[in-house]
PDB file of N, CA and C in Angstrom:
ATOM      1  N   UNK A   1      42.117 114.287  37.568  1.00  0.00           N
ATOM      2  CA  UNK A   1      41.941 113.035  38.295  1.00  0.00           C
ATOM      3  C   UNK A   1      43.294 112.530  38.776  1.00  0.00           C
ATOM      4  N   UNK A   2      43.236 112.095  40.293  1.00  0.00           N
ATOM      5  CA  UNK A   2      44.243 111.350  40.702  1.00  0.00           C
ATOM      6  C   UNK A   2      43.796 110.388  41.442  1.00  0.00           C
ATOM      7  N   UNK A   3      45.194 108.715  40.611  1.00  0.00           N
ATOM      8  CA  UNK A   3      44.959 107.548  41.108  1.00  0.00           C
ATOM      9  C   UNK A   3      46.225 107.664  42.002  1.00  0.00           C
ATOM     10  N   UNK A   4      45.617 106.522  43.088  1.00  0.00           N
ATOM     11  CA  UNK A   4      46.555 106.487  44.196  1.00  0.00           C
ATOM     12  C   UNK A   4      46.417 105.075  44.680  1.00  0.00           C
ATOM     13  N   UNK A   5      47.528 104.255  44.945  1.00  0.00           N
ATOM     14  CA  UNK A   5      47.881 103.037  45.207  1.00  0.00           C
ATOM     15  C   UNK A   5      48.653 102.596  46.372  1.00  0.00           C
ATOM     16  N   UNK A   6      48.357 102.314  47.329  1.00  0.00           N
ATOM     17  CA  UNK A   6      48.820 102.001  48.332  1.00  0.00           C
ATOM     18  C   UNK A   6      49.418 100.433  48.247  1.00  0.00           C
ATOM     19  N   UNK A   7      50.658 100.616  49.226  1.00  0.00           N
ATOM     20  CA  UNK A   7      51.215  99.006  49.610  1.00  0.00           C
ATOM     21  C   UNK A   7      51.875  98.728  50.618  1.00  0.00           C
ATOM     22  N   UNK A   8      52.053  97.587  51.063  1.00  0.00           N
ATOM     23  CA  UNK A   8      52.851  98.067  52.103  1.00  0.00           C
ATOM     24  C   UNK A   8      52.544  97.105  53.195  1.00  0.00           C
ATOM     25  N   UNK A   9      51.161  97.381  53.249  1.00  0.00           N
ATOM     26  CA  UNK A   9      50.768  96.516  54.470  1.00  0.00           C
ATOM     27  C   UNK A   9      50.603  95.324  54.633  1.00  0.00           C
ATOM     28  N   UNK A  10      50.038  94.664  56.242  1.00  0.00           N
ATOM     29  CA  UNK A  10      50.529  93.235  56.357  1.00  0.00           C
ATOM     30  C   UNK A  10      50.446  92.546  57.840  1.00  0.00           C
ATOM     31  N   UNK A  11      50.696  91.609  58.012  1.00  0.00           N
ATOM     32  CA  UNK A  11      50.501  91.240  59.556  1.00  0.00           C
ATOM     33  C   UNK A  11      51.893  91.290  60.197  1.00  0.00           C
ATOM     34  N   UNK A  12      52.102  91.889  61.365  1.00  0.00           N
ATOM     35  CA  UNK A  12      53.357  92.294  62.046  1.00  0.00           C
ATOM     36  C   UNK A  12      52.826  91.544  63.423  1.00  0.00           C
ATOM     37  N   UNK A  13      54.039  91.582  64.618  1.00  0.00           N
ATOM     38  CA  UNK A  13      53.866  91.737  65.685  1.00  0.00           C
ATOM     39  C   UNK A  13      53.856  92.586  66.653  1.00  0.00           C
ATOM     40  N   UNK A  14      53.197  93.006  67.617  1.00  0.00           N
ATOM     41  CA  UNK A  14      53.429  94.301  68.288  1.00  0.00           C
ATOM     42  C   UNK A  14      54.747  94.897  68.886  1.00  0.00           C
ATOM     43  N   UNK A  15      55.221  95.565  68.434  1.00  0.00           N
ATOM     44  CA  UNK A  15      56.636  96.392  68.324  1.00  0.00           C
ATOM     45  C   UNK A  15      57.375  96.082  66.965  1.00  0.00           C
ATOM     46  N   UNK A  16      56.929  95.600  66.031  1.00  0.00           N
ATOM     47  CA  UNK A  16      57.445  95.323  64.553  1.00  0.00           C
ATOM     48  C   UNK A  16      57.121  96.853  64.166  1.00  0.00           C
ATOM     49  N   UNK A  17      57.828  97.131  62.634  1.00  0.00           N
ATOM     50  CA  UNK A  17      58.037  97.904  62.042  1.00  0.00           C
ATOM     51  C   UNK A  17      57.072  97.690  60.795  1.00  0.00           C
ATOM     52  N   UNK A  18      56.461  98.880  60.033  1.00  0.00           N
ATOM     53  CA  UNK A  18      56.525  98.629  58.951  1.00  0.00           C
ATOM     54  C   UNK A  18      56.554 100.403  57.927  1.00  0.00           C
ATOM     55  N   UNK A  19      56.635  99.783  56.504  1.00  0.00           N
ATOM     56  CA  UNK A  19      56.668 101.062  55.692  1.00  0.00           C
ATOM     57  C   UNK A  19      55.576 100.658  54.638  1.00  0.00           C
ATOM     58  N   UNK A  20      54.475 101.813  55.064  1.00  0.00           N
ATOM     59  CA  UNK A  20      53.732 101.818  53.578  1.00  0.00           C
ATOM     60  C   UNK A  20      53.894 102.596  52.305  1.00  0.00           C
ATOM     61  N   UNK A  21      53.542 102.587  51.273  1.00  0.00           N
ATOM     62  CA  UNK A  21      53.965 103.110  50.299  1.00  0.00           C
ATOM     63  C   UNK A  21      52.148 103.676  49.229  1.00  0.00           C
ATOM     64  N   UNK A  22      52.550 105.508  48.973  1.00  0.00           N
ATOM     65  CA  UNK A  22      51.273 105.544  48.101  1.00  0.00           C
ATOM     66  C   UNK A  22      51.887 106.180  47.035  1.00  0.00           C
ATOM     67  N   UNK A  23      51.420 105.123  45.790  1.00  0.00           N
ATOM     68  CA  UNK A  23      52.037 106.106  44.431  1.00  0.00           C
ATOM     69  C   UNK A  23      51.451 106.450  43.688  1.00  0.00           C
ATOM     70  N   UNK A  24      51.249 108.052  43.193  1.00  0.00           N
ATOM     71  CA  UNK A  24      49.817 108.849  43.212  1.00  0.00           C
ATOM     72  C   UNK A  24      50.692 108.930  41.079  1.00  0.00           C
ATOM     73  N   UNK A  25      49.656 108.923  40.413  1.00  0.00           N
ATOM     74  CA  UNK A  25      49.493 108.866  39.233  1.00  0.00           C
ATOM     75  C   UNK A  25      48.271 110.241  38.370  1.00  0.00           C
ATOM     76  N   UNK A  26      48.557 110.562  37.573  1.00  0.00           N
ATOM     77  CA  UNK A  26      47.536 111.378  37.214  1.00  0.00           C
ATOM     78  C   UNK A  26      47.649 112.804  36.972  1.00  0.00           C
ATOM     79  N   UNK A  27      48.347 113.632  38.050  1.00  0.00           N
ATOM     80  CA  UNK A  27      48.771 115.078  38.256  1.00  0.00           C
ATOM     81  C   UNK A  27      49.763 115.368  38.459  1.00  0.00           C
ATOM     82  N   UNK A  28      50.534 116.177  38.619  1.00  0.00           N
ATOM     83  CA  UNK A  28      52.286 116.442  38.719  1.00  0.00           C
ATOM     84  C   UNK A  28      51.690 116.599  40.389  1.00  0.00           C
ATOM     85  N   UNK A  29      52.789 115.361  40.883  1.00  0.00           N
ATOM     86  CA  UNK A  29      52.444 114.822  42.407  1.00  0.00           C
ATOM     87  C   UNK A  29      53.280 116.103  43.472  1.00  0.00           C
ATOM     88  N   UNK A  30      53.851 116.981  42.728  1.00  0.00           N
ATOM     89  CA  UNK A  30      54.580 117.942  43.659  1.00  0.00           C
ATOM     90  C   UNK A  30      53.768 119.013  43.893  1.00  0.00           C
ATOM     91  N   UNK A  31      52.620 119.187  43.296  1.00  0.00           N
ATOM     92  CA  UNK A  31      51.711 120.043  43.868  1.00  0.00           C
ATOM     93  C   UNK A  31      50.240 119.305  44.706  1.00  0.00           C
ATOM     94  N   UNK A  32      50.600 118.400  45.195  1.00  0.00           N
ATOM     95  CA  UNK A  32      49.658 117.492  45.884  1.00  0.00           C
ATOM     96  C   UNK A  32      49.956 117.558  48.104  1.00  0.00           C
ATOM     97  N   UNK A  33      48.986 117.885  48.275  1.00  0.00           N
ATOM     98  CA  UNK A  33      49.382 117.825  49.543  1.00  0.00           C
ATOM     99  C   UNK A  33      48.774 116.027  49.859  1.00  0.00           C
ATOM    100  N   UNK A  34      49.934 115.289  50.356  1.00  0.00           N
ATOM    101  CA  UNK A  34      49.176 114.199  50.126  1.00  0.00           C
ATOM    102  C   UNK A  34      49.339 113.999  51.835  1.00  0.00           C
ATOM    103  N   UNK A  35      48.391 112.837  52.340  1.00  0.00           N
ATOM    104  CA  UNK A  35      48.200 112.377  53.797  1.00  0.00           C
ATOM    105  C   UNK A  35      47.919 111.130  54.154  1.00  0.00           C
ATOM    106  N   UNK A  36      48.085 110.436  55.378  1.00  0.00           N
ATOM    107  CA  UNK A  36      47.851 108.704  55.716  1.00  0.00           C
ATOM    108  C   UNK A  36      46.354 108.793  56.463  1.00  0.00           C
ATOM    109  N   UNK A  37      45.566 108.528  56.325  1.00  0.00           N
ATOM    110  CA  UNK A  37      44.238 107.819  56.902  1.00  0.00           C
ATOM    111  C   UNK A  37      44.236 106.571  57.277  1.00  0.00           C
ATOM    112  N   UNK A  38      43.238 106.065  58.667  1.00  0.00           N
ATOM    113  CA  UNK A  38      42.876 104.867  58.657  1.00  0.00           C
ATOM    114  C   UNK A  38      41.714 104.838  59.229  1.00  0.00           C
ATOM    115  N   UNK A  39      41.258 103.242  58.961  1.00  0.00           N
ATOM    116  CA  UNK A  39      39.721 103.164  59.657  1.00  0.00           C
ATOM    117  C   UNK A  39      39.896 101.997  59.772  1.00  0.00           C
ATOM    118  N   UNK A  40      39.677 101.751  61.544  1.00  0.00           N
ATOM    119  CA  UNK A  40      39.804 100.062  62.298  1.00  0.00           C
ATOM    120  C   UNK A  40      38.112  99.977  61.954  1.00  0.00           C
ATOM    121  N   UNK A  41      37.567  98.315  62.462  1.00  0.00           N
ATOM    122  CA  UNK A  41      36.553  98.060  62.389  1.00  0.00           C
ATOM    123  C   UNK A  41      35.792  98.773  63.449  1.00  0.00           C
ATOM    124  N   UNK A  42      34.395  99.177  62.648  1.00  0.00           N
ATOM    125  CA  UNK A  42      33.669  99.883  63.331  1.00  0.00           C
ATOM    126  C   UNK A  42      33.947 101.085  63.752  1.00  0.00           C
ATOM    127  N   UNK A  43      34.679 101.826  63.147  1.00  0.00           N
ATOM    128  CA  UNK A  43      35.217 102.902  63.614  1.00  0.00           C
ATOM    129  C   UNK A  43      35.224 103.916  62.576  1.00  0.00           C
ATOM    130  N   UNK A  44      35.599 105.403  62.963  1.00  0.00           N
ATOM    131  CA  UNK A  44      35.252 106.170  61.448  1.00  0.00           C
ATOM    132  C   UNK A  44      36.432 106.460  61.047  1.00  0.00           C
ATOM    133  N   UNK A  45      36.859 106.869  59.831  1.00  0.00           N
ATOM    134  CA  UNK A  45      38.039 107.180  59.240  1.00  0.00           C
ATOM    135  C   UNK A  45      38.593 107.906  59.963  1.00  0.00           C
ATOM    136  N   UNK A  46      39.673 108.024  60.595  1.00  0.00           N
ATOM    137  CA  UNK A  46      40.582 109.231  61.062  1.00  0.00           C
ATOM    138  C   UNK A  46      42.022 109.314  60.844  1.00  0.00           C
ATOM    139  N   UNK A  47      42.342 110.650  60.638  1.00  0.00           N
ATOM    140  CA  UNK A  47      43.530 111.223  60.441  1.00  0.00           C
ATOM    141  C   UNK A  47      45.075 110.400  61.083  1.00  0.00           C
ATOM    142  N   UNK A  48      45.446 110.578  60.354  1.00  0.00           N
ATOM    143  CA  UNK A  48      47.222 110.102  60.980  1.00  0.00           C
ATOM    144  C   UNK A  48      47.813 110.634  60.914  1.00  0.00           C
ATOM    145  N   UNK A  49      48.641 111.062  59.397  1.00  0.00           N
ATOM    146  CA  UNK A  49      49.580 112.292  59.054  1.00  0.00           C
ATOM    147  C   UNK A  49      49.656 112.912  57.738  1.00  0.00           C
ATOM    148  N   UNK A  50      50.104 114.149  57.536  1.00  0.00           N
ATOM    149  CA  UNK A  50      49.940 114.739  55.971  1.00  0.00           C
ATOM    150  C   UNK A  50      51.282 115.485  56.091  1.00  0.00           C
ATOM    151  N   UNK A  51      51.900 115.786  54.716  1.00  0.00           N
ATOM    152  CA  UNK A  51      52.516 116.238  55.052  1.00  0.00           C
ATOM    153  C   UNK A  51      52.675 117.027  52.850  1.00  0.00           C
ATOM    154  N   UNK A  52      53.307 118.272  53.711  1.00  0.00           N
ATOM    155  CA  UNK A  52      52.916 119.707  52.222  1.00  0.00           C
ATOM    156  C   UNK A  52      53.463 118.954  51.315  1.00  0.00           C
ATOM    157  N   UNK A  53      53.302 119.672  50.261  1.00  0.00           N
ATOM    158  CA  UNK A  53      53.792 119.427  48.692  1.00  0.00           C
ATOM    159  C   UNK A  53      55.458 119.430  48.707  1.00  0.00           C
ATOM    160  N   UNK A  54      55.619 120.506  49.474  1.00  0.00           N
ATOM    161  CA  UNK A  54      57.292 120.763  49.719  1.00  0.00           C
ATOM    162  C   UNK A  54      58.162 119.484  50.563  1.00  0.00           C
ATOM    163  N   UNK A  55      57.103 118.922  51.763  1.00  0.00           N
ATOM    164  CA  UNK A  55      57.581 117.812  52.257  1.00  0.00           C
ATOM    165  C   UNK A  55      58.253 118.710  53.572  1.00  0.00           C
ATOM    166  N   UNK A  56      58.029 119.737  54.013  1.00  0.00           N
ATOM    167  CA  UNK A  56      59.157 120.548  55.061  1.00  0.00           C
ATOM    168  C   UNK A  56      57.697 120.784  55.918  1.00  0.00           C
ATOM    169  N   UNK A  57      56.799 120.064  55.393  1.00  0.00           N
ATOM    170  CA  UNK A  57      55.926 120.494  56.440  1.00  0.00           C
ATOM    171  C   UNK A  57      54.957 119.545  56.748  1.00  0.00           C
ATOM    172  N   UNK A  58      54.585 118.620  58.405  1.00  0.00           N
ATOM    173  CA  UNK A  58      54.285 117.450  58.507  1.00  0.00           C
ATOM    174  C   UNK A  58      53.459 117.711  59.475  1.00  0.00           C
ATOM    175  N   UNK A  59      52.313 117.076  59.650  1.00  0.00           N
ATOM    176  CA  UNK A  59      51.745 116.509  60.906  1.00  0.00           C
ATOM    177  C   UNK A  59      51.124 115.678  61.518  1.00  0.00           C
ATOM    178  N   UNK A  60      50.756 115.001  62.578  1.00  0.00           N
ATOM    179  CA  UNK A  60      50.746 113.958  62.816  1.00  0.00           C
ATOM    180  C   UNK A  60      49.467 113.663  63.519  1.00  0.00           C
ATOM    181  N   UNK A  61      48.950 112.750  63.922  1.00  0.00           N
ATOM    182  CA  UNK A  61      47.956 112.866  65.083  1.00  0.00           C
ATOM    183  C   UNK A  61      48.877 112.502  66.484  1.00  0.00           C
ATOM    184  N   UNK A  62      47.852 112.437  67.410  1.00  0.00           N
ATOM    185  CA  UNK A  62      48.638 112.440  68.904  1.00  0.00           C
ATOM    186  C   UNK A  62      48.730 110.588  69.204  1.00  0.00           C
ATOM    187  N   UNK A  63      48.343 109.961  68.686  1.00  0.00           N
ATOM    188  CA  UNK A  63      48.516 108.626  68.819  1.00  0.00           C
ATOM    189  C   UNK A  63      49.835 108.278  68.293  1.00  0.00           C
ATOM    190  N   UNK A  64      49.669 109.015  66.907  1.00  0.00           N
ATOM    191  CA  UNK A  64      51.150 108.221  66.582  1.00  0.00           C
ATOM    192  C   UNK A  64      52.742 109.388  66.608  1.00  0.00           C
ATOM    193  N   UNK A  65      52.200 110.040  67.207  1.00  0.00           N
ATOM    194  CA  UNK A  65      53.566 110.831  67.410  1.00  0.00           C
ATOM    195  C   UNK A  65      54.279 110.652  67.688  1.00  0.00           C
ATOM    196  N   UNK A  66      55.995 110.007  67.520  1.00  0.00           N
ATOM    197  CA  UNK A  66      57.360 109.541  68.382  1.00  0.00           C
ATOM    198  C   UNK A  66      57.179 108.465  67.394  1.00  0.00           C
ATOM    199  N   UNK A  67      56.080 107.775  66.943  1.00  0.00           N
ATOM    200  CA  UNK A  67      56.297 106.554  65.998  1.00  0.00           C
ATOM    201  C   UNK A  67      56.266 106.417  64.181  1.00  0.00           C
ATOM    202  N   UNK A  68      55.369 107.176  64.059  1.00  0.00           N
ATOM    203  CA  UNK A  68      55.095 106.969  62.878  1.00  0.00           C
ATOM    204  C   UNK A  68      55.721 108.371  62.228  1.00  0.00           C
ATOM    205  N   UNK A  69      56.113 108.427  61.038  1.00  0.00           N
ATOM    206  CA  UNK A  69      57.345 109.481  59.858  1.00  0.00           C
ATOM    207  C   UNK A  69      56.454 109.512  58.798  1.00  0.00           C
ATOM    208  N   UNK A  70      56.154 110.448  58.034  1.00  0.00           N
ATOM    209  CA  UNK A  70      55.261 110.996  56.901  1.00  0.00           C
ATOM    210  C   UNK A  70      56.832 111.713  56.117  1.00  0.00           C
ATOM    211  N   UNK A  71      56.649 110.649  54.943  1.00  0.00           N
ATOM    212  CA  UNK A  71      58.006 111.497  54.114  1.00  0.00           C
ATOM    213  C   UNK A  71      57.300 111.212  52.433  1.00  0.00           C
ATOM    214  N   UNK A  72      57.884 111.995  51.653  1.00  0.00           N
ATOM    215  CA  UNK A  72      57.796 111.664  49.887  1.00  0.00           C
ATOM    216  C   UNK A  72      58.875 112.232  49.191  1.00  0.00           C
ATOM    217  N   UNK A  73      58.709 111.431  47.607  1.00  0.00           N
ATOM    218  CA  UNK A  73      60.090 111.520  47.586  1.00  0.00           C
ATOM    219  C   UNK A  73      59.069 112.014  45.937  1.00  0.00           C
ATOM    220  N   UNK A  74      59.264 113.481  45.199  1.00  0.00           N
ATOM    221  CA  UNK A  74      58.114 113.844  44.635  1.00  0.00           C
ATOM    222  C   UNK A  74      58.792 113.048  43.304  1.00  0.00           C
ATOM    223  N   UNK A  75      60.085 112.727  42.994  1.00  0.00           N
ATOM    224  CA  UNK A  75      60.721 112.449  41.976  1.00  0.00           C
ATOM    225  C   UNK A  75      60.139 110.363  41.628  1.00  0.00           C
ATOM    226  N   UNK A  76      59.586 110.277  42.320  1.00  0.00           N
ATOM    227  CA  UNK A  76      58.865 108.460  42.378  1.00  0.00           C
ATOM    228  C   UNK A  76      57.495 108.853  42.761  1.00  0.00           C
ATOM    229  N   UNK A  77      56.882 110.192  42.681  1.00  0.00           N
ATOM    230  CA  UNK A  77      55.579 110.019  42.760  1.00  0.00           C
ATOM    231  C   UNK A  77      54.979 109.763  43.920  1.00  0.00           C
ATOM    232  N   UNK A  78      55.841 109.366  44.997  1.00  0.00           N
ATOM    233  CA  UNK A  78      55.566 108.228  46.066  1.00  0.00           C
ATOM    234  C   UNK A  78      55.403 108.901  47.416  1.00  0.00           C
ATOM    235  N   UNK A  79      54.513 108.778  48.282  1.00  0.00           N
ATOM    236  CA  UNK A  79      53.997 109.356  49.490  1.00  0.00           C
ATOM    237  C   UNK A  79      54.621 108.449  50.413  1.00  0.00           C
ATOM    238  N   UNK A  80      55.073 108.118  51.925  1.00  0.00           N
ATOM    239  CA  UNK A  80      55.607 106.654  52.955  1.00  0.00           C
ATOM    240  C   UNK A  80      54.982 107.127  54.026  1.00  0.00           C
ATOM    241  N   UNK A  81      54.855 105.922  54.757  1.00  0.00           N
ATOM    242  CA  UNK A  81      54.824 106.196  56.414  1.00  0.00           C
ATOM    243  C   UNK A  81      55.262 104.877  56.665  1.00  0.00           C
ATOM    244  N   UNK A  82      56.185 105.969  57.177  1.00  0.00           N
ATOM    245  CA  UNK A  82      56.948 104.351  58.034  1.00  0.00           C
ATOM    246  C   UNK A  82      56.670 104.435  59.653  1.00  0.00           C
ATOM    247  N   UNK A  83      56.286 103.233  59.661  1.00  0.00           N
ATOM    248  CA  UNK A  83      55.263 102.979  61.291  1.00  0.00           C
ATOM    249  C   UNK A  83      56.235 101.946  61.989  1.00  0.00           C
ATOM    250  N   UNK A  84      57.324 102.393  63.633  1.00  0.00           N
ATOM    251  CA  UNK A  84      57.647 101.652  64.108  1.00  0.00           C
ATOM    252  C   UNK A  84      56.710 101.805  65.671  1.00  0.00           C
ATOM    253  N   UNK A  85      57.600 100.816  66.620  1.00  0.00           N
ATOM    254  CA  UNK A  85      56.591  99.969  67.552  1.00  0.00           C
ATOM    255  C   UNK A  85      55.313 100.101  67.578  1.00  0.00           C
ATOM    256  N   UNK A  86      55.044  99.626  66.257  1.00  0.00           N
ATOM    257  CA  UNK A  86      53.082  99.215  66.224  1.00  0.00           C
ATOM    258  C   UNK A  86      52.600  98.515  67.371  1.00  0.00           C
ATOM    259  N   UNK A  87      51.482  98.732  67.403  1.00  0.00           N
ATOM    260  CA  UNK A  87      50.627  98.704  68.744  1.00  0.00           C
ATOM    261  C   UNK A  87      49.355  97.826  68.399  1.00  0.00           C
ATOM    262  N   UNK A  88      48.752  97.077  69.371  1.00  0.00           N
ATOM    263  CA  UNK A  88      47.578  96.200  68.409  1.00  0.00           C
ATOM    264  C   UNK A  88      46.270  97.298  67.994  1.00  0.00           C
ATOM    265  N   UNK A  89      46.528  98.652  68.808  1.00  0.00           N
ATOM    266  CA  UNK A  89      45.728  99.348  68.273  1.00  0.00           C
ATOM    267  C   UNK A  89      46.096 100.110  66.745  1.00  0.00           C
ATOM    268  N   UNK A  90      46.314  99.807  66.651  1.00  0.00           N
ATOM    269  CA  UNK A  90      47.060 100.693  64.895  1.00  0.00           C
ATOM    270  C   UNK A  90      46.645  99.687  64.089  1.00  0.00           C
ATOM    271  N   UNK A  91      45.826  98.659  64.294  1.00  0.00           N
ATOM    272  CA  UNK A  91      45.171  97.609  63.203  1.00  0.00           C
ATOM    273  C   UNK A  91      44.158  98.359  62.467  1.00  0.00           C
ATOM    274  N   UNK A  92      43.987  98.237  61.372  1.00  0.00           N
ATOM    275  CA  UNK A  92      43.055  99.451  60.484  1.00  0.00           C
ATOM    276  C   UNK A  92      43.244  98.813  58.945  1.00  0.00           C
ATOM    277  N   UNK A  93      43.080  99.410  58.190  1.00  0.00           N
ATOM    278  CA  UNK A  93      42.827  99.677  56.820  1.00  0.00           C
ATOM    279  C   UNK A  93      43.444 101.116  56.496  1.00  0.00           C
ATOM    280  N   UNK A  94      44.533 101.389  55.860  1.00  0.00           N
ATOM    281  CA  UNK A  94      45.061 102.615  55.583  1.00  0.00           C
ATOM    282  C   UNK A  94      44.912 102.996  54.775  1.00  0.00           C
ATOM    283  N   UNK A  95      44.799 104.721  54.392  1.00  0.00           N
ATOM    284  CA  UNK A  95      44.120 105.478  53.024  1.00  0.00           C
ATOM    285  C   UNK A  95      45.571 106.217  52.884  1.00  0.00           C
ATOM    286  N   UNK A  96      45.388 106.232  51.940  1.00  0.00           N
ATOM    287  CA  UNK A  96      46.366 107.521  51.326  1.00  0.00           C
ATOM    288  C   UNK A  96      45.435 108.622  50.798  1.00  0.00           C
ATOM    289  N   UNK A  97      45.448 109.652  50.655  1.00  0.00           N
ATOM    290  CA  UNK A  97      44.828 110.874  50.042  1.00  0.00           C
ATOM    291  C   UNK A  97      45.158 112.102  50.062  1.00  0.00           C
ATOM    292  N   UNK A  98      45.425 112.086  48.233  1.00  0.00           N
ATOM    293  CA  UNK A  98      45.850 113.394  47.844  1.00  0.00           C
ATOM    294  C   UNK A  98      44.629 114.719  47.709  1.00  0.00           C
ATOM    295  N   UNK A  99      45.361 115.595  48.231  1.00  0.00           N
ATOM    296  CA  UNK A  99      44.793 117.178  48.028  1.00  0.00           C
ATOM    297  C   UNK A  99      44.898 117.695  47.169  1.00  0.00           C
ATOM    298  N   UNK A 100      44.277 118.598  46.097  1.00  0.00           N
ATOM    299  CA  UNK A 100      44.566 119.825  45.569  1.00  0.00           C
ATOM    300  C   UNK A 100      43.694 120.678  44.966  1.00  0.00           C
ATOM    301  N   UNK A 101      43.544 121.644  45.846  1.00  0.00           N
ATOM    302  CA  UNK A 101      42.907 122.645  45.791  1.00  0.00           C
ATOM    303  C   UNK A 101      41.582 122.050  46.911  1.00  0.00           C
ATOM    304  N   UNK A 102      40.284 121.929  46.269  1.00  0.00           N
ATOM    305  CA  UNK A 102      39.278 121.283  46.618  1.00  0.00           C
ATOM    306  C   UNK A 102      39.429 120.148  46.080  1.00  0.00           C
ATOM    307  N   UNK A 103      39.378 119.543  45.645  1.00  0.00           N
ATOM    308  CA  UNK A 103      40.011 117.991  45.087  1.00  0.00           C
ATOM    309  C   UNK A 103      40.395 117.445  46.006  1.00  0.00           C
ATOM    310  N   UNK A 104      40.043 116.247  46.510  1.00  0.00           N
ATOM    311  CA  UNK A 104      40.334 115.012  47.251  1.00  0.00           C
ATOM    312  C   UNK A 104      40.061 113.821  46.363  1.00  0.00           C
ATOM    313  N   UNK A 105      41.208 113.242  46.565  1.00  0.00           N
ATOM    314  CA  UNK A 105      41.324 111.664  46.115  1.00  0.00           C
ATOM    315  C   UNK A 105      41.499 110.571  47.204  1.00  0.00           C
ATOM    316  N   UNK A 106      41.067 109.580  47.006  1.00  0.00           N
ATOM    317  CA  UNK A 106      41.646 108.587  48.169  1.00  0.00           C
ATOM    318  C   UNK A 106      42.361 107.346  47.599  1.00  0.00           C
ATOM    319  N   UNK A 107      43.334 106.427  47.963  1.00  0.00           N
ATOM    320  CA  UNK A 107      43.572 105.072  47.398  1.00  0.00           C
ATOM    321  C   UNK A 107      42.315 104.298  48.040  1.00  0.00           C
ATOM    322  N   UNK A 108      42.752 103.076  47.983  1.00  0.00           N
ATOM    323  CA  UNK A 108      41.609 101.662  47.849  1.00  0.00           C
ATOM    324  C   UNK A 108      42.253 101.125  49.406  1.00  0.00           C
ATOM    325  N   UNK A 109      43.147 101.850  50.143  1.00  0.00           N
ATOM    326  CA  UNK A 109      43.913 100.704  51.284  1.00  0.00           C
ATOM    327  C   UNK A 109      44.348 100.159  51.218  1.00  0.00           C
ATOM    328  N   UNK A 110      45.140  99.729  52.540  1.00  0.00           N
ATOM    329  CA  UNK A 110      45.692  98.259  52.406  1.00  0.00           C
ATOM    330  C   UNK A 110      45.649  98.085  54.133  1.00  0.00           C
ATOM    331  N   UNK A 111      45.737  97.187  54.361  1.00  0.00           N
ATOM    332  CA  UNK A 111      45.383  96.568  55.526  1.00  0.00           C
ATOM    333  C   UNK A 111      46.713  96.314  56.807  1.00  0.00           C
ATOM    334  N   UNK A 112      46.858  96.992  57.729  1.00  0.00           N
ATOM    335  CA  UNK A 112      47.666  96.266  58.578  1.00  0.00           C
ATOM    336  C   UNK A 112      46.837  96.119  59.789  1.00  0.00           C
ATOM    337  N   UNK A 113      47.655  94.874  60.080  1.00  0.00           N
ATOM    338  CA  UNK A 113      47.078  93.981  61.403  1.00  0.00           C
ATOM    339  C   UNK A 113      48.589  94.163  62.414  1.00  0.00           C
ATOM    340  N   UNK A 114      48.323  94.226  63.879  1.00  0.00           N
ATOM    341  CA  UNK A 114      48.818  94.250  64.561  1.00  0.00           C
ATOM    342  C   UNK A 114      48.730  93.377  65.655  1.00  0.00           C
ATOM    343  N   UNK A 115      49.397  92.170  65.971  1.00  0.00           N
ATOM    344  CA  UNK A 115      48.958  91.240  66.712  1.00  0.00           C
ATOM    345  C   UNK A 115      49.934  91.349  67.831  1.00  0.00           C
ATOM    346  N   UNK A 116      49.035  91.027  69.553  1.00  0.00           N
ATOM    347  CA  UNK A 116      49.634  91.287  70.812  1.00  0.00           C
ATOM    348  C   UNK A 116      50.830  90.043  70.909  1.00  0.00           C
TER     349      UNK A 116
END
């Protein structure tokens, strides 16, 4: 079993910055492929970025490419995405979720708002 805790998020203005944070508990987090999810209202969960256990290997979706950084630091457990010039579309509810093997975990979210 892995718990995962997200933070981070918050109300910004459009072209503000922010950094979320997921800190995964439970399994030795260096064999975890962990990744960022979100889901705006009414909308279905979709992909953002993941990036390997090693961290040398990242990807992104096509929305947030040039903006948003998928990094971890395996020694704090801790997964980031740091999201600059947010957009009012990037308002969502963000997941964190770790991989391993067949195993999927998700955190609980956290919320950023992006206002025009």
């Amino acid at each position: 079993q892995v718990q995962l805790v997200e933070s981070g998020g918050g109300l910004v203005q459009a072209g503000d910055s922010l950094r979320l944070s997921c800190v995964a508990s439970g399994r030795t987090f260096s064999t975890l492929w962990m990744g960022w999810y979100r889901q705006a209202p009414g909308k279905e969960r979709e992909f953002v970025a993941d990036i390997a256990w090693s961290g040398t290997s990242t990807r992104y979706a096509d929305s947030v490419k040039g903006r948003f950084t998928i990094s971890r630091d395996n020694a704090k457990n801790t997964v980031y995405l740091q999201m600059n010039n947010l957009k009012p579309e990037d308002t969502a509810v963000y997941y964190c979720k770790a991989t391993f093997g067949t195993f999927v975990f998700w955190g609980q979210g956290t919320q950023v708002t992006v206002s025009s």
